[in-house]
N, C-alpha and C. Protein backbone atom coordinates (compact mmCIF):
# COMPACT_ATOMS: atom_id res chain seq x y z
N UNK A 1 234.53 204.35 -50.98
CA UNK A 1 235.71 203.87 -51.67
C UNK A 1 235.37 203.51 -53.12
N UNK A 2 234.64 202.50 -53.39
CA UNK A 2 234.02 202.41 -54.38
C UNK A 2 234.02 203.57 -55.82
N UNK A 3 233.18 204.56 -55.02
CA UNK A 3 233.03 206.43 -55.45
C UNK A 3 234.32 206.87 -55.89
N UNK A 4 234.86 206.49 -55.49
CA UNK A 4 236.26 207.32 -55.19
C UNK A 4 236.80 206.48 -56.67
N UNK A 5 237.01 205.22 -56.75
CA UNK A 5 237.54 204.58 -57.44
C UNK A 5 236.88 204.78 -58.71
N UNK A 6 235.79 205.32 -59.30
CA UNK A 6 234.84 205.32 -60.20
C UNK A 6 235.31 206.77 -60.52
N UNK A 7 235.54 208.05 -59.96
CA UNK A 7 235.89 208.98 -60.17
C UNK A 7 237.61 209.04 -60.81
N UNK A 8 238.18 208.48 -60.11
CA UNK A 8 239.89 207.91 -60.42
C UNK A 8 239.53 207.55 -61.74
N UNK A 9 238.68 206.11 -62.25
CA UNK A 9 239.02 205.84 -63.41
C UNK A 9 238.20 206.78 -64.11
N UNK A 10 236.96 207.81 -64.12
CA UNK A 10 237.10 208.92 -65.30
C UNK A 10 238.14 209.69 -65.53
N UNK A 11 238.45 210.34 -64.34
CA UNK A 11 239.94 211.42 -64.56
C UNK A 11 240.98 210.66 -65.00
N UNK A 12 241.39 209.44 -64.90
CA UNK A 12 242.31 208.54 -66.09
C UNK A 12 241.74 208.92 -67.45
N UNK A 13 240.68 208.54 -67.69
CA UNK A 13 240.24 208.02 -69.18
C UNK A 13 240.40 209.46 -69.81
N UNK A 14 239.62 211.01 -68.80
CA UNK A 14 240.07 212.05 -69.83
C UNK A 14 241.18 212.51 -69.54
N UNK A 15 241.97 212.09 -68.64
CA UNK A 15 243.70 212.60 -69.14
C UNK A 15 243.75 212.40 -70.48
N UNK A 16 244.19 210.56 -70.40
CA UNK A 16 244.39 210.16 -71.81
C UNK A 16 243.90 210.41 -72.72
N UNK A 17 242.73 211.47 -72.52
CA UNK A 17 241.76 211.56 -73.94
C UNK A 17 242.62 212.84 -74.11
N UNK A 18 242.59 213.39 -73.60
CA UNK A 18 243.67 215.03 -73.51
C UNK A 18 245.12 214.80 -73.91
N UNK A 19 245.68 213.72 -74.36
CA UNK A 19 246.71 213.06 -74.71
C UNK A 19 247.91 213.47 -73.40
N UNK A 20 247.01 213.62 -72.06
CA UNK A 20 248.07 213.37 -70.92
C UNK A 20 248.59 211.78 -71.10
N UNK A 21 249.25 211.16 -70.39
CA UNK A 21 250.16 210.07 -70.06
C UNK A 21 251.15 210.19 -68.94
N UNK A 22 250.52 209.18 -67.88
CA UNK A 22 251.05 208.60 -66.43
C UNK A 22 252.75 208.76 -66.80
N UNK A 23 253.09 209.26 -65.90
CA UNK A 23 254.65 208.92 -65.84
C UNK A 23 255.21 208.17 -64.53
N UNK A 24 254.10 208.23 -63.17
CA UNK A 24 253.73 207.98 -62.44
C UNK A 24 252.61 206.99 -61.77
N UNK A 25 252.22 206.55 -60.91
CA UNK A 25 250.65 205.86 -61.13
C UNK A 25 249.87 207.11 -59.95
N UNK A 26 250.76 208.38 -59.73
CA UNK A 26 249.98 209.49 -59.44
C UNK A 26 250.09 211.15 -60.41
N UNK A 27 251.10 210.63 -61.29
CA UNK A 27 251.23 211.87 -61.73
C UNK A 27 251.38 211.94 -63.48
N UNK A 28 250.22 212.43 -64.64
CA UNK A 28 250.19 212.50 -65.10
C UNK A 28 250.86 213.31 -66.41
N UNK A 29 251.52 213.87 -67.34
CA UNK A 29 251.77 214.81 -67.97
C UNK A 29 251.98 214.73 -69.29
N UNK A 30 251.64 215.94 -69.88
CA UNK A 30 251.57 215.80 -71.60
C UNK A 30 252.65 215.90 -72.19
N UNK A 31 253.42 215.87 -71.74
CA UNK A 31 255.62 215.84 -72.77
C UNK A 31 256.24 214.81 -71.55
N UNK A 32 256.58 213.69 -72.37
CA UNK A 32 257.53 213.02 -71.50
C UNK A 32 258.79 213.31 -70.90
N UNK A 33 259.09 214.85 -71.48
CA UNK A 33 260.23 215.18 -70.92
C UNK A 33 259.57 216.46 -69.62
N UNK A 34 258.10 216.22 -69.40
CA UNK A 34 258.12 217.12 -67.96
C UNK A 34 257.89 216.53 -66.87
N UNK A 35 257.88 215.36 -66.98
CA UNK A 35 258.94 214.11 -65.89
C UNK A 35 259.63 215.10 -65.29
N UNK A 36 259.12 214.35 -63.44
CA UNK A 36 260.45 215.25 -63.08
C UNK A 36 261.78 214.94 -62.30
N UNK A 37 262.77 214.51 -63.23
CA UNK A 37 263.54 214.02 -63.11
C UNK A 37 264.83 213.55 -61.70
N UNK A 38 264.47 214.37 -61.04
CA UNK A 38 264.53 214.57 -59.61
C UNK A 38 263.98 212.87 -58.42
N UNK A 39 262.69 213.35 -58.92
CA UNK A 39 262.12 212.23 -58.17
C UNK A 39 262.56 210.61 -58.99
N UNK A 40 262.23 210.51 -60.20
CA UNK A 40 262.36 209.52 -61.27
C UNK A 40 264.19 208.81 -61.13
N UNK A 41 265.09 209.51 -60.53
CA UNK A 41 266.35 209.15 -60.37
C UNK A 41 266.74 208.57 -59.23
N UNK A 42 265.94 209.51 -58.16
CA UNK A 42 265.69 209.46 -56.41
C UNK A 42 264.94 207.75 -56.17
N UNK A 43 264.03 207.75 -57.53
CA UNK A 43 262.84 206.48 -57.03
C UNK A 43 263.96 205.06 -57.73
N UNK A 44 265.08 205.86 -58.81
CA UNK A 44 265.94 204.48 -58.87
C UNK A 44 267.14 203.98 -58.42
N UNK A 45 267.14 205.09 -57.10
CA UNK A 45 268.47 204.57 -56.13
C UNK A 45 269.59 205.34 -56.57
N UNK A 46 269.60 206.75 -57.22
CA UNK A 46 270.62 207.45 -57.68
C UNK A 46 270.90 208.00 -56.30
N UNK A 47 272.40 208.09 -55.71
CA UNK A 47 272.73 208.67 -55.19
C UNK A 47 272.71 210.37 -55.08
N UNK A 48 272.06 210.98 -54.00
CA UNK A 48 271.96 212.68 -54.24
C UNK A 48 272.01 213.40 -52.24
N UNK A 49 272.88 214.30 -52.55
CA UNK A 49 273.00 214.62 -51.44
C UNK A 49 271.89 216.38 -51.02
N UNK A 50 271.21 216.29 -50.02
CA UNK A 50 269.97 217.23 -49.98
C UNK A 50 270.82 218.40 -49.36
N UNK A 51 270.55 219.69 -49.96
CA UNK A 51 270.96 220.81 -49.46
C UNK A 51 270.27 221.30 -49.17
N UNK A 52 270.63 222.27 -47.93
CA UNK A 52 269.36 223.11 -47.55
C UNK A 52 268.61 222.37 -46.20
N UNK A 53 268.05 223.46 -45.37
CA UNK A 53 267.66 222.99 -44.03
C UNK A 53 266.63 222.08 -44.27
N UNK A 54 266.95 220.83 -43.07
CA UNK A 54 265.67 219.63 -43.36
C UNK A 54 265.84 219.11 -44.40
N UNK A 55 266.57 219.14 -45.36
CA UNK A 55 266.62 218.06 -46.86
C UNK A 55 267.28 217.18 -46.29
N UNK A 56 266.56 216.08 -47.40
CA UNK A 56 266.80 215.03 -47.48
C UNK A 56 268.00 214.37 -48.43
N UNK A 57 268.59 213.43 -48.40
CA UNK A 57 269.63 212.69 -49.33
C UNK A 57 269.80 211.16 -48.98
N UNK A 58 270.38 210.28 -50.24
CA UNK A 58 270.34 209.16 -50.10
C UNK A 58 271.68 208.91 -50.88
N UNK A 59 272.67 208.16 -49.57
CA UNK A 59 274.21 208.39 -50.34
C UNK A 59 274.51 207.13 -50.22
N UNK A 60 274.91 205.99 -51.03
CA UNK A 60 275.04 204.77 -50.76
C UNK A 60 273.99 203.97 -49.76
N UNK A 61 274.47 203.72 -48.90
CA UNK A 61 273.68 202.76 -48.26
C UNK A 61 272.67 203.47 -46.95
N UNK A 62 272.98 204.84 -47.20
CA UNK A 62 272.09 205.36 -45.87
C UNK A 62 271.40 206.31 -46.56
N UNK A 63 270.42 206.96 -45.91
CA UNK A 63 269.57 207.62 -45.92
C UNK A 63 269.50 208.77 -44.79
N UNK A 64 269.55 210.14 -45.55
CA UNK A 64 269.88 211.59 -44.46
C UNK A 64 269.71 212.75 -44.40
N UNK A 65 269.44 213.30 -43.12
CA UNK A 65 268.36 214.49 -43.39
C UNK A 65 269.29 215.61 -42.67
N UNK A 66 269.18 216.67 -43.21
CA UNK A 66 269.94 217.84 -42.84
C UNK A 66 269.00 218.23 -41.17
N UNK A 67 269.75 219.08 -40.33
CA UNK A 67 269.01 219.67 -39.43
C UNK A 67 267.91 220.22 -39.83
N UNK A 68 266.87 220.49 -38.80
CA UNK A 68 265.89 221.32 -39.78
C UNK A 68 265.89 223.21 -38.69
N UNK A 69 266.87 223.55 -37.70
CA UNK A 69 266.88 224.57 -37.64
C UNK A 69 267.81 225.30 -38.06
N UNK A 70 267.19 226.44 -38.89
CA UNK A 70 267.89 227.27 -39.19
C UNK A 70 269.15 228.17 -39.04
N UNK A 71 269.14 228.08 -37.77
CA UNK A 71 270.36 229.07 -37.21
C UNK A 71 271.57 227.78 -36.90
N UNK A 72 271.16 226.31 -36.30
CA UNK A 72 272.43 225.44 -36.24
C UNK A 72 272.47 225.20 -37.56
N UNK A 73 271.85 224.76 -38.93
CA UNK A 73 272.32 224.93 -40.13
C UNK A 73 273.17 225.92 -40.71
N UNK A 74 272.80 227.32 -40.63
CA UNK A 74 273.80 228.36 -40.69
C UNK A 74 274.86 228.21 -39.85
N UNK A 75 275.01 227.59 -38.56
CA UNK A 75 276.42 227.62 -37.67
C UNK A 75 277.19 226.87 -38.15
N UNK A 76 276.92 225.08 -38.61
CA UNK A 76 277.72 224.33 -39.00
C UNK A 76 277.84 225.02 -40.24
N UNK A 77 277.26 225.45 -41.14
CA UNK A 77 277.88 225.20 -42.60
C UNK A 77 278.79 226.37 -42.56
N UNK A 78 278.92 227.70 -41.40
CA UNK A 78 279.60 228.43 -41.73
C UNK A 78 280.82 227.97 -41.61
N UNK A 79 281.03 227.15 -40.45
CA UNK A 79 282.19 226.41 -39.87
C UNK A 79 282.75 225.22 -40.59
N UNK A 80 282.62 224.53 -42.01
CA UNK A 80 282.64 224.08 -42.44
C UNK A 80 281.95 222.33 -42.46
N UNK A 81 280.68 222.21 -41.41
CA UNK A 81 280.95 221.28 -40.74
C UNK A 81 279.62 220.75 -41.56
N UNK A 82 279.30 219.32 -41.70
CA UNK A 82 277.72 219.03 -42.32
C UNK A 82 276.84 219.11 -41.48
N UNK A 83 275.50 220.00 -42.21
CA UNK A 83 274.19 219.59 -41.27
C UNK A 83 273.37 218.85 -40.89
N UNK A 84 273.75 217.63 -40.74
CA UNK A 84 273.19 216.52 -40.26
C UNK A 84 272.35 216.13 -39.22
N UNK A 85 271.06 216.19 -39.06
CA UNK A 85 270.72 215.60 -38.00
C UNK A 85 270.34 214.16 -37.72
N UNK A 86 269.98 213.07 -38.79
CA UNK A 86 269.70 212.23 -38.68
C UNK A 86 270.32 211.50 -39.46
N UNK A 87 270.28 209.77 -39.77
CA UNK A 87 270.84 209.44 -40.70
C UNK A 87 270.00 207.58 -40.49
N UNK A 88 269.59 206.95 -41.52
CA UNK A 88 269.67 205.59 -41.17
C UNK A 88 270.64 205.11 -42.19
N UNK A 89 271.05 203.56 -41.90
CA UNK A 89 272.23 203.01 -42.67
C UNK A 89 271.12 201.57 -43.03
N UNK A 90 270.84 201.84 -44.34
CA UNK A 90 270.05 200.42 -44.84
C UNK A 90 270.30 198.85 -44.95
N UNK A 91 270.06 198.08 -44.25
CA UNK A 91 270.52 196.89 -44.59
C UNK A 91 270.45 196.16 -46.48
N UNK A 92 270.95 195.04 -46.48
CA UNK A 92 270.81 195.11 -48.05
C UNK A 92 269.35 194.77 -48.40
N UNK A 93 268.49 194.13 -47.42
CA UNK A 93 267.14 193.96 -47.93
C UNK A 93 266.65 195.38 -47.68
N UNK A 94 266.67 196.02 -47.04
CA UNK A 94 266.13 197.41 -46.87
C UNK A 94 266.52 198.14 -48.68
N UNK A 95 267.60 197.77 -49.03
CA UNK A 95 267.93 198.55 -50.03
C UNK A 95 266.74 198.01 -51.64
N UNK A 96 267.09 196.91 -50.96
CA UNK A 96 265.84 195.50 -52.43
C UNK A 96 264.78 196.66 -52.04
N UNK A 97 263.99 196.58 -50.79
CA UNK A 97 262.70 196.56 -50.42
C UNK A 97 262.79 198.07 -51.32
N UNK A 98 263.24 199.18 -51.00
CA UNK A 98 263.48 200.68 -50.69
C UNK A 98 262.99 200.29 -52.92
N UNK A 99 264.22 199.86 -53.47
CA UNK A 99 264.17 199.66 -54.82
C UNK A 99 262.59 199.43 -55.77
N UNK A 100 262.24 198.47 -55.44
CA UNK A 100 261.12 198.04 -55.32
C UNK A 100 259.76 198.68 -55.05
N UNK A 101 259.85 199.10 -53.97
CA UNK A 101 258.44 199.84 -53.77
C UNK A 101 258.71 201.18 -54.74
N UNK A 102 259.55 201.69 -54.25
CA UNK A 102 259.77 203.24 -55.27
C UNK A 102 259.72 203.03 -56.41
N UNK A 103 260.24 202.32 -57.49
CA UNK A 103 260.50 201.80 -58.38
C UNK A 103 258.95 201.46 -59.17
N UNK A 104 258.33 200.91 -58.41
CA UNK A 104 257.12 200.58 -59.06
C UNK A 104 256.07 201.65 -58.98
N UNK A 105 256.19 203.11 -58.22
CA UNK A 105 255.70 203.99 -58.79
C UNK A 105 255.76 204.51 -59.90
N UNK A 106 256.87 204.39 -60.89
CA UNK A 106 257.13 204.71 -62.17
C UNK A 106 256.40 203.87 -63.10
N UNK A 107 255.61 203.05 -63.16
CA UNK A 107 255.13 202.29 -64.17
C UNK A 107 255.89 201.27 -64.40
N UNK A 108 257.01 201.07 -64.73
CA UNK A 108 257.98 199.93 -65.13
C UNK A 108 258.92 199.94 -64.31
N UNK A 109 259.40 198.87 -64.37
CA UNK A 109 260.33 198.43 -63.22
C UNK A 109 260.98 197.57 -64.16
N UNK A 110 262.56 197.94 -63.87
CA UNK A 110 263.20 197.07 -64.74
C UNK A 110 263.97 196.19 -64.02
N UNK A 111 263.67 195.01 -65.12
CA UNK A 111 263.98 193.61 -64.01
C UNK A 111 265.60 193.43 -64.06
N UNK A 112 266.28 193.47 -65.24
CA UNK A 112 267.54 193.19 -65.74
C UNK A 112 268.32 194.46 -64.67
N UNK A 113 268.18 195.81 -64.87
CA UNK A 113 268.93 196.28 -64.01
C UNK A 113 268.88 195.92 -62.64
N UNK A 114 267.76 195.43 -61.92
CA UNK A 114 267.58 195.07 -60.54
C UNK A 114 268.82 194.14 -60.27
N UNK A 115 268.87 192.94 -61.44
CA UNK A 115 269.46 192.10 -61.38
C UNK A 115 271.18 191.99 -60.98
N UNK A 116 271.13 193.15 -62.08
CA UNK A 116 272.79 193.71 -61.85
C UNK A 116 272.92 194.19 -60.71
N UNK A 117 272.17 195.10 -60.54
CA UNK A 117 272.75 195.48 -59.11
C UNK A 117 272.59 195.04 -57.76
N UNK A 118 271.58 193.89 -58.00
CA UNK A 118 271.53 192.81 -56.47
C UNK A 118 271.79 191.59 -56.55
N UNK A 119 272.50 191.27 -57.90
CA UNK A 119 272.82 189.65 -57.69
C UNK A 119 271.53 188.77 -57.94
N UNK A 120 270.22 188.59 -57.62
CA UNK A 120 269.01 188.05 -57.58
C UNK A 120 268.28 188.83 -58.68
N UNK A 121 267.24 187.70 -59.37
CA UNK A 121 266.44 187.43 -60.07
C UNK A 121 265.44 187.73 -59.10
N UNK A 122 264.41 188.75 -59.41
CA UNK A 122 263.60 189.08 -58.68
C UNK A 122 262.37 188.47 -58.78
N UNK A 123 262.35 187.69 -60.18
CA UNK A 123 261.05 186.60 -59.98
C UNK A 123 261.95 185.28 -59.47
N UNK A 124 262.58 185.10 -59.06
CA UNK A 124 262.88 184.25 -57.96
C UNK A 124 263.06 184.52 -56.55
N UNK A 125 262.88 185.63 -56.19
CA UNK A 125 262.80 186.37 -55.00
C UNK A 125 261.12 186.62 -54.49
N UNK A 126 260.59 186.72 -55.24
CA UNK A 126 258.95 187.01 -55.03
C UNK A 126 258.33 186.16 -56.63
N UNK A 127 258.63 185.40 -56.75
CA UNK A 127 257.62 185.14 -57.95
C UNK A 127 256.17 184.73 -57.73
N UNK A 128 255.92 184.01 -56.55
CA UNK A 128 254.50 183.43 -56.28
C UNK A 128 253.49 184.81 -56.35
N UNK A 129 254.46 186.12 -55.60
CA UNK A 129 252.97 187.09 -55.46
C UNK A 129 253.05 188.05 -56.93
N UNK A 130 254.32 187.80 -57.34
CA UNK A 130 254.24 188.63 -59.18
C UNK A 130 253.12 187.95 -59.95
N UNK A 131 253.11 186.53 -59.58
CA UNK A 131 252.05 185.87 -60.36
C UNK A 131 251.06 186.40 -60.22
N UNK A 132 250.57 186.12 -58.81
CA UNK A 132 249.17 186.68 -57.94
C UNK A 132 248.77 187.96 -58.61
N UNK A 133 249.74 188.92 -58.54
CA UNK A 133 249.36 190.43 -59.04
C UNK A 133 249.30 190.62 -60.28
N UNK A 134 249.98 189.70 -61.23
CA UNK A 134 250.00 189.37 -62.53
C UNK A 134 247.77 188.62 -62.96
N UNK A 135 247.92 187.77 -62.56
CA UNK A 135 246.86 187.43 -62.66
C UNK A 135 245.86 188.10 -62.01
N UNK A 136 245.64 188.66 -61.25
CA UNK A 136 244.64 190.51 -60.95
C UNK A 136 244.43 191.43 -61.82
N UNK A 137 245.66 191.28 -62.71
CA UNK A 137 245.56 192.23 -63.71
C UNK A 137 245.93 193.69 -62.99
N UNK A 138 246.97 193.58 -62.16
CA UNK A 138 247.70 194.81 -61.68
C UNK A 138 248.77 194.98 -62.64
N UNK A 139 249.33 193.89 -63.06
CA UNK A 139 250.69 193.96 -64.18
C UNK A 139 250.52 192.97 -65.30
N UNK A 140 251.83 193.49 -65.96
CA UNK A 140 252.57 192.34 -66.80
C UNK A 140 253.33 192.27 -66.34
N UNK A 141 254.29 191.18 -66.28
CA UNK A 141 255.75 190.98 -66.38
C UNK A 141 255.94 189.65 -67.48
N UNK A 142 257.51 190.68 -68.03
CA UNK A 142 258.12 189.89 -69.31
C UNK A 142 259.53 189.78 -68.21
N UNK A 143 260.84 188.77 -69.05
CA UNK A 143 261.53 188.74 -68.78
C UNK A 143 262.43 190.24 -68.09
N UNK A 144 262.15 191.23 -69.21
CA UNK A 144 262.92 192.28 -68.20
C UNK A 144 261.99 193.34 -67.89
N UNK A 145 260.77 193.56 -67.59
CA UNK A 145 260.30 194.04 -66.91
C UNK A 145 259.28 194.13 -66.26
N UNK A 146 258.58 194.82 -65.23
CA UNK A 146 257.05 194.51 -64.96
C UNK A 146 256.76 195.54 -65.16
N UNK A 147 255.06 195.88 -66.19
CA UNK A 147 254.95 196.95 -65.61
C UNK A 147 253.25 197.24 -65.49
N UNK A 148 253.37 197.85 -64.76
CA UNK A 148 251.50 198.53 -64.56
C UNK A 148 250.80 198.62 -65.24
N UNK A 149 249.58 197.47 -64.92
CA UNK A 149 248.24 197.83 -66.11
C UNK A 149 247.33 199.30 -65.62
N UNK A 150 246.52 199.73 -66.53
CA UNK A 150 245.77 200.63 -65.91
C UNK A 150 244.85 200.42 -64.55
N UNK A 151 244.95 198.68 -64.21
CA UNK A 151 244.34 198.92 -62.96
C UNK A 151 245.64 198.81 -61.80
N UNK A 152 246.42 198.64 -62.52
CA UNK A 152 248.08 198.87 -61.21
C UNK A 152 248.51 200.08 -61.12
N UNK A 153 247.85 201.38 -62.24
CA UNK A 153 247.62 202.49 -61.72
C UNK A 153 247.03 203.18 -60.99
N UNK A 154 245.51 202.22 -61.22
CA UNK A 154 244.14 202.86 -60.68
C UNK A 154 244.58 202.83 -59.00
N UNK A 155 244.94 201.77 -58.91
CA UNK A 155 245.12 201.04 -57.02
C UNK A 155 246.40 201.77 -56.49
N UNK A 156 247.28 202.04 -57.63
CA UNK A 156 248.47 203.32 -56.72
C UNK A 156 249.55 202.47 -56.23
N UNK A 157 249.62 202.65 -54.96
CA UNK A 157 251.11 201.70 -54.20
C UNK A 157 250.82 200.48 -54.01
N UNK A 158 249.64 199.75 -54.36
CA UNK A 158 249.27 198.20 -53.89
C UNK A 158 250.16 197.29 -54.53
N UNK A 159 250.73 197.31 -55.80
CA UNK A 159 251.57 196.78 -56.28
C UNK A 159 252.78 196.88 -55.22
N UNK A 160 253.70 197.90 -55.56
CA UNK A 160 255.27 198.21 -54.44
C UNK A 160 254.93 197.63 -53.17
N UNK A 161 253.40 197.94 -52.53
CA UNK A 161 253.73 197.55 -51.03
C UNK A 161 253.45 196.42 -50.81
N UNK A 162 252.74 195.17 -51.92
CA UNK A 162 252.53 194.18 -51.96
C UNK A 162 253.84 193.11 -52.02
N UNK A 163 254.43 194.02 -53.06
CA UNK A 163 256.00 193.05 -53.83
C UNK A 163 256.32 193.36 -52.02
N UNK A 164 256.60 194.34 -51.72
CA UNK A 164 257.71 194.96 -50.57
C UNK A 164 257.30 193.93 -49.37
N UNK A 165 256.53 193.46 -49.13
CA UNK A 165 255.57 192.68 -48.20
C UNK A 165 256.02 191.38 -48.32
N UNK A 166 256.46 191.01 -49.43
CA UNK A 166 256.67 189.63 -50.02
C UNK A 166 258.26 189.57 -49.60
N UNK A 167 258.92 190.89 -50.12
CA UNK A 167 260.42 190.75 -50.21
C UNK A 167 260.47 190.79 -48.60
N UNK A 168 260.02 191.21 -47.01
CA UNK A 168 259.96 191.29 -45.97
C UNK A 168 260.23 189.78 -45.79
N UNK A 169 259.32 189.21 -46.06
CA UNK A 169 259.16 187.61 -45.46
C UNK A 169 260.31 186.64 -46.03
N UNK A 170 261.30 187.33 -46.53
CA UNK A 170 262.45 186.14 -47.29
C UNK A 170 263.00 186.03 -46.23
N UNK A 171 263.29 184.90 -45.69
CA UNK A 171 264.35 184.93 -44.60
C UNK A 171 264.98 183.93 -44.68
């Protein structure tokens, strides 16, 4: 592990020397517009409905996956009908948690929009472990945002699944 982590931070240092830049804390690229916008909308709770066998979509409050065989996908859609095979319906902490972890794969996480759209101040919702991770030197956080130091890149999801861990235990 160690190895592993020592190799991670060279291939950081010569991205950036190559004037790559994280858009991700896994995915690097040299034009900020080859972001791919897909995922980056998906990771901030944009509503999108998945076409196509086995896709996925996230429409308000649920989360849903098309059939994944081919021939009942072709039957319903000829018949006008959706291909649905699964579906969960998120509770509202499921939706915080869902926000949150995804969210903090992007590098920044913005605090002010969280705000708007859940009513709660999210350093009043988890502030003891923002500190904690703050003082690790996984982040900053300012009033409106947190975002990833190069070692809250290096470590990947430990940040999201840490906050997400924290937001679990509100009860």
């Amino acid at each position: 592990e160690e190895l592993e982590m020592h190799f991670m931070e060279l291939a950081m240092e010569r991205l950036e020397r190559a004037d790559y830049q994280p858009w991700s804390h896994f995915t690097y690229t040299n034009k900020e517009s080859a972001r791919s916008e897909y995922i980056f909308n998906s990771w901030q709770g944009m509503d999108f409905y998945g076409f196509g066998v086995s896709a996925f979509g996230y429409l308000g409050d649920s989360l849903l996956q098309n059939t994944s065989d081919m021939e009942k996908y072709t039957s319903l859609m000829t018949t006008g009908e959706v291909p649905l095979a699964r579906g969960y319906q998120f509770t509202s902490l499921d939706r915080i948690v869902r926000e949150v972890l995804l969210g903090m794969k992007l590098l920044r996480f913005d605090l002010v929009r969280f705000q708007q759209r859940h009513g709660f101040k999210l350093q009043f919702l988890c502030g003891a472990t923002l500190n904690q991770l703050e003082s690790g030197g996984f982040i900053k956080v300012s009033n409106t945002e947190i975002e990833l130091t190069s070692k809250g890149i290096l470590y990947g999801d430990y940040v999201g699944e840490t906050l997400a861990a924290s937001l679990k235990n509100i009860s």
